[in-house]
Protein backbone atom coordinates (compact mmCIF):
# COMPACT_ATOMS: atom_id res chain seq x y z
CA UNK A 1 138.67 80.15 120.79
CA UNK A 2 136.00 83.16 121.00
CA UNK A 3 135.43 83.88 117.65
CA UNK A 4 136.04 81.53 114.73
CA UNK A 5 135.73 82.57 111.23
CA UNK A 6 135.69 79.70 108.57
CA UNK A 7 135.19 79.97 104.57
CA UNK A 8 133.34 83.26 104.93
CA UNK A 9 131.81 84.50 101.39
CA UNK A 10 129.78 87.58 101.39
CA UNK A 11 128.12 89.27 98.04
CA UNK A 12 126.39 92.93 97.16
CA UNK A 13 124.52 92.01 94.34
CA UNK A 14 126.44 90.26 92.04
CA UNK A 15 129.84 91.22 93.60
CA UNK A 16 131.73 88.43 95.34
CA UNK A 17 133.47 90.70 98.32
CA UNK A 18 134.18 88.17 101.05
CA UNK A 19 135.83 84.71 99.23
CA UNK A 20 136.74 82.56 101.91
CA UNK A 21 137.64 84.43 104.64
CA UNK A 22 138.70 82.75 107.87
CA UNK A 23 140.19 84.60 111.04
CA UNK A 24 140.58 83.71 114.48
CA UNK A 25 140.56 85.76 117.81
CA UNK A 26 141.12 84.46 121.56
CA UNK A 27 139.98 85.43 124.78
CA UNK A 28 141.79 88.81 125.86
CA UNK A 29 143.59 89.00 122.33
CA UNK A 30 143.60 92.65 120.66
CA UNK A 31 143.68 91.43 116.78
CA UNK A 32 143.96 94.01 113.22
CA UNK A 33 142.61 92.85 110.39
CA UNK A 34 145.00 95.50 107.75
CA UNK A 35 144.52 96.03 104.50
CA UNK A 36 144.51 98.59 101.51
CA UNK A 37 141.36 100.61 101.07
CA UNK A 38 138.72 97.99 99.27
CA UNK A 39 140.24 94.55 99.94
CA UNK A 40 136.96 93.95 102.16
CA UNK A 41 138.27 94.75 105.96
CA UNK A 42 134.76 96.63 106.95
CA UNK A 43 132.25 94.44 104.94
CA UNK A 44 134.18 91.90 107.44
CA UNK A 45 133.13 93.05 110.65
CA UNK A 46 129.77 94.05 109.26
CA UNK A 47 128.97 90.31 108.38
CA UNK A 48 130.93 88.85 111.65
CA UNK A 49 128.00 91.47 113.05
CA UNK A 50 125.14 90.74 111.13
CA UNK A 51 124.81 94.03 109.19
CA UNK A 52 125.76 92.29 106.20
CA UNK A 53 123.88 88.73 105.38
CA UNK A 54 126.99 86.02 103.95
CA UNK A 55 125.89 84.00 101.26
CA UNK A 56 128.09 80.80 102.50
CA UNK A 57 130.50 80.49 105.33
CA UNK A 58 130.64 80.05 109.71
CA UNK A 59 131.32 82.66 112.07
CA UNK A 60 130.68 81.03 115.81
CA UNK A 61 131.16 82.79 119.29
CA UNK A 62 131.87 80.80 121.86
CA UNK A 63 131.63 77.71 119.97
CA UNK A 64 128.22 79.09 118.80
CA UNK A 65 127.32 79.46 115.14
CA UNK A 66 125.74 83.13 114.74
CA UNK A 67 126.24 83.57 110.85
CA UNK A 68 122.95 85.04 109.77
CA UNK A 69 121.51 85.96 112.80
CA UNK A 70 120.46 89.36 112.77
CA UNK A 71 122.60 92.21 114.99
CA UNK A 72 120.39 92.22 117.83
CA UNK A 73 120.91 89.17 118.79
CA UNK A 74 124.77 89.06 117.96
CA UNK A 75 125.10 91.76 120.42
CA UNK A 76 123.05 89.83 122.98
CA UNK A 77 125.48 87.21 122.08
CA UNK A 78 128.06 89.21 123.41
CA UNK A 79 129.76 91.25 120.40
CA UNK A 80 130.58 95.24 120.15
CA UNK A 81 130.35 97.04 117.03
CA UNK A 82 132.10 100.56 116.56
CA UNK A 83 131.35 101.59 113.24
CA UNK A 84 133.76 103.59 111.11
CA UNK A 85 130.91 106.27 110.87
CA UNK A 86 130.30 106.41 114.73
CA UNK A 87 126.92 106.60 114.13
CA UNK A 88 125.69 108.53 118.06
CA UNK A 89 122.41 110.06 117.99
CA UNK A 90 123.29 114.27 117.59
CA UNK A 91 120.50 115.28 119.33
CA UNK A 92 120.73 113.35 122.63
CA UNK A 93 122.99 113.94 125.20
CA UNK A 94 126.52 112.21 126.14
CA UNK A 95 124.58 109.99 128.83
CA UNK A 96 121.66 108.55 127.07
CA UNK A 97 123.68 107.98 124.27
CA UNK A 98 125.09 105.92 126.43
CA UNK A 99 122.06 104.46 127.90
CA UNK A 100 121.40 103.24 124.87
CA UNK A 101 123.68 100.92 124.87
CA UNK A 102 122.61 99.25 127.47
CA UNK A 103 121.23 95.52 126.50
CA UNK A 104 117.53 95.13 127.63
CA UNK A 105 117.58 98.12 128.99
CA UNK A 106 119.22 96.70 132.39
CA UNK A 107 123.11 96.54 133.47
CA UNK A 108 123.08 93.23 134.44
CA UNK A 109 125.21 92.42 137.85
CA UNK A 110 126.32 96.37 138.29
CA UNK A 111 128.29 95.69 141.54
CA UNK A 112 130.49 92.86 139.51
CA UNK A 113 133.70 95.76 138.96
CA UNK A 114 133.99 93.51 135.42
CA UNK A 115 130.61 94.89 134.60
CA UNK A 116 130.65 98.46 132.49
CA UNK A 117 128.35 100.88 134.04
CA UNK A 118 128.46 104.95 133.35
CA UNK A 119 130.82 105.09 136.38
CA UNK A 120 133.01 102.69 134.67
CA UNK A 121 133.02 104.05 131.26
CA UNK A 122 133.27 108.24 132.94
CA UNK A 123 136.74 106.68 134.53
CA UNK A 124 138.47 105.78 131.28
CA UNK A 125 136.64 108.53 129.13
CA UNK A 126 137.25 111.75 131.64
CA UNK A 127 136.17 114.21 128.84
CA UNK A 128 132.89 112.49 128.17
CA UNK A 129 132.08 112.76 132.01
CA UNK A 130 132.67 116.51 131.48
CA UNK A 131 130.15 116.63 128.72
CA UNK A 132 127.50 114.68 130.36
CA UNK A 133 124.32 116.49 129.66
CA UNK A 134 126.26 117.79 125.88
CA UNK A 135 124.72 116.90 122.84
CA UNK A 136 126.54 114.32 121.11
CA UNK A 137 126.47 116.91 118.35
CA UNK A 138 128.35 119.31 119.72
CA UNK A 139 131.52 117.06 120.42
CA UNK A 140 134.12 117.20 118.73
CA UNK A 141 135.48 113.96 116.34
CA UNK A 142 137.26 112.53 119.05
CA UNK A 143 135.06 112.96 121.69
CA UNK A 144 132.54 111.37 119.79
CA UNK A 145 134.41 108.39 118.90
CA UNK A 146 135.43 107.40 122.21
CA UNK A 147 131.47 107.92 123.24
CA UNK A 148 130.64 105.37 120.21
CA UNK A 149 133.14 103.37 122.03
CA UNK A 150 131.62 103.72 125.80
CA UNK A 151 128.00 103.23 124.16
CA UNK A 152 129.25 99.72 122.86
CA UNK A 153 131.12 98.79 125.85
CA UNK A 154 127.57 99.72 127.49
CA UNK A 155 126.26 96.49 126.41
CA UNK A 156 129.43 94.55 128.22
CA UNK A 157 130.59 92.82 125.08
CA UNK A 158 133.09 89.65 125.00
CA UNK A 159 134.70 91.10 121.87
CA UNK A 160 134.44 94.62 120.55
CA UNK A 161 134.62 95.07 116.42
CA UNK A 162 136.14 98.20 115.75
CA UNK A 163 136.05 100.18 112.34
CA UNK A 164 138.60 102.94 111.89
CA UNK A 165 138.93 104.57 115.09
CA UNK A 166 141.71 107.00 114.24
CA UNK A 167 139.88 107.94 110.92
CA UNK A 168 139.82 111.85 110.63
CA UNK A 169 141.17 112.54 113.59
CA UNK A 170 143.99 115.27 114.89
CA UNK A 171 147.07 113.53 115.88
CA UNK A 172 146.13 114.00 119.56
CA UNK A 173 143.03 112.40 119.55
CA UNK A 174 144.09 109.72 117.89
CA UNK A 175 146.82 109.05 120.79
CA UNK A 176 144.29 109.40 122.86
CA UNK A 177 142.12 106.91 121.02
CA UNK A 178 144.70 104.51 120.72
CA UNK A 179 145.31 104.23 124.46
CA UNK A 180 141.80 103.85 125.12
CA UNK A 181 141.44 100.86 123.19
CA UNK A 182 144.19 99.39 125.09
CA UNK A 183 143.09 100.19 128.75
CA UNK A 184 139.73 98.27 127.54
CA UNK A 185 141.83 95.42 126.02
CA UNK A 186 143.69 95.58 129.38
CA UNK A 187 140.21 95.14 131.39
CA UNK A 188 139.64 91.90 129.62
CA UNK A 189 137.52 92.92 126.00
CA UNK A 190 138.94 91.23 123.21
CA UNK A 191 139.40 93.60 119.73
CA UNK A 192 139.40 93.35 116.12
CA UNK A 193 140.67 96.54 114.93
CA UNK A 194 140.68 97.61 111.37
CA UNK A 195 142.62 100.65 111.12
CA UNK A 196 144.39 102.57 108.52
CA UNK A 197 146.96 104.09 110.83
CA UNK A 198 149.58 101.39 110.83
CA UNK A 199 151.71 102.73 113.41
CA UNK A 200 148.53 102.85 115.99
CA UNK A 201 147.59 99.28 114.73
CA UNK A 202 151.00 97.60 115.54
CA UNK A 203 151.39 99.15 118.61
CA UNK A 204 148.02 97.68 119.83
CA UNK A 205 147.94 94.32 118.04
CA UNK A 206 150.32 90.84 118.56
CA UNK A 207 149.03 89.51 115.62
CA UNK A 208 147.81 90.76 112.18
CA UNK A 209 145.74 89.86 109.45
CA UNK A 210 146.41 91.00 106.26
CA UNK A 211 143.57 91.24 103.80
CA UNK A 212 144.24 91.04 99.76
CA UNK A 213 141.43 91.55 97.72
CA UNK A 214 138.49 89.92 99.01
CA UNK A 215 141.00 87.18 101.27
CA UNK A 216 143.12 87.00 104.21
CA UNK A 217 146.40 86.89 102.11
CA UNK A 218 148.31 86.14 105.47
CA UNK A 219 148.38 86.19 109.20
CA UNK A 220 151.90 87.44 110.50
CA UNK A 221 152.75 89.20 113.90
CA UNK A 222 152.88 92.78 114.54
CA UNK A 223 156.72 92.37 114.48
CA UNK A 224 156.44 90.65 111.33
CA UNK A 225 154.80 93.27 109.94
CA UNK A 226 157.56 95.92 111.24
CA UNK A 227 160.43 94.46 109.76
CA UNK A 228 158.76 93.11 106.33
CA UNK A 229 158.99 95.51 104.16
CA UNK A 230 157.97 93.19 101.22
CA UNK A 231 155.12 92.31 103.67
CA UNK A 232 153.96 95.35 103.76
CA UNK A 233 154.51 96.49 100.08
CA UNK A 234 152.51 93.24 98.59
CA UNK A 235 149.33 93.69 101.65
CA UNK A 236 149.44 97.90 102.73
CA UNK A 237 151.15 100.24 100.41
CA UNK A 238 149.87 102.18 97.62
């Protein structure tokens, strides 16, 4: 199993938000982690990624316990982190936004066609290879999610943690989005998507975690989810 999640509790002050949270993800899998606004999907990935410290719990990569370390070394460790806010640098350009990524500052094995270089990342994001020397500023929502996505792929991450990809986003872009997270799942990066947008979410993900308040209240497959409509009344609608 890549990533194991086991009895995961996470606090902000004297708010329990995480109780007991376990997940799983395998090698290659794409993974969302659903939920209504609040249940605790983002504070999640934030303490799978060390943003957030848990108070009790294991996470462990590759059979490696990482809860507590801090992010630097999870993504040396080999995780991705897209936040929901994107979070480029506005003044730089599109390419050393994307240098940034890199870990070390060195691509390590750059002939390996596994390995995510620029080249790499310019051939599944066309438009950001138009905008090379833009300002990350100046892109538009879309443009600068995917190059949030490229800078964390930059790093060559086992398993990518994705936070709201589709969030704000015209309909286009978000198709556009969506199909980019599956050409990277495709080329061998496991996901765990949290994403509001149900309909992009099952048609990415096999399997689905739904999240009540604070817990998983279930695991189910996307097809599950489809047909369920008391599945999705008790874990996703208003």
């Amino acid at each position: 199993m890549l990533l194991e999640v086991k009895d995961l509790n996470t606090h902000y002050g004297p708010s329990h938000v995480l109780q007991g949270v376990h997940l799983e993800i395998g090698e290659g899998e794409l993974v969302a982690l659903l939920g209504r606004n609040g249940m605790g999907k983002s504070t999640t990935l934030k303490s799978i990624m060390g943003m957030v410290k848990p108070t009790s719990g294991s996470v462990k990569f590759e059979g490696q316990e990482i809860v507590g370390l801090p992010p630097y070394k999870v993504a040396r460790a080999g995780i991705g982190y897209v936040p929901e806010e994107r979070r480029i640098f506005p003044e730089l350009s599109v390419l050393d936004n994307l240098m940034l990524g890199i870990k070390d500052g060195k691509i390590r094995n750059p002939n390996d066609p596994n390995t995510w270089t620029i080249e790499r990342i310019f051939h599944h994001f066309p438009k950001l290879a138009e905008r090379t020397h833009q300002a990350g500023g100046r892109l538009s929502g879309g443009e600068q999610q995917m190059l949030s996505i490229g800078r964390s792929l930059m790093g060559n991450p086992k398993l990518l943690l994705v936070d709201e990809p589709s969030e704000g986003l015209s309909p286009i872009m978000v198709q556009e989005v969506r199909n980019v997270l599956e050409e990277i799942n495709k080329a061998g990066v496991s996901v765990l998507l949290v994403e509001h947008n149900l309909k992009v979410a099952l048609s990415l993900a096999k399997r689905v975690y739904l999240m009540s308040k604070a817990c998983i209240g279930c695991q189910a497959s996307a097809q599950e989810v489809r047909s369920n409509h008391e599945l999705r009344a008790k874990y996703l609608e208003a």
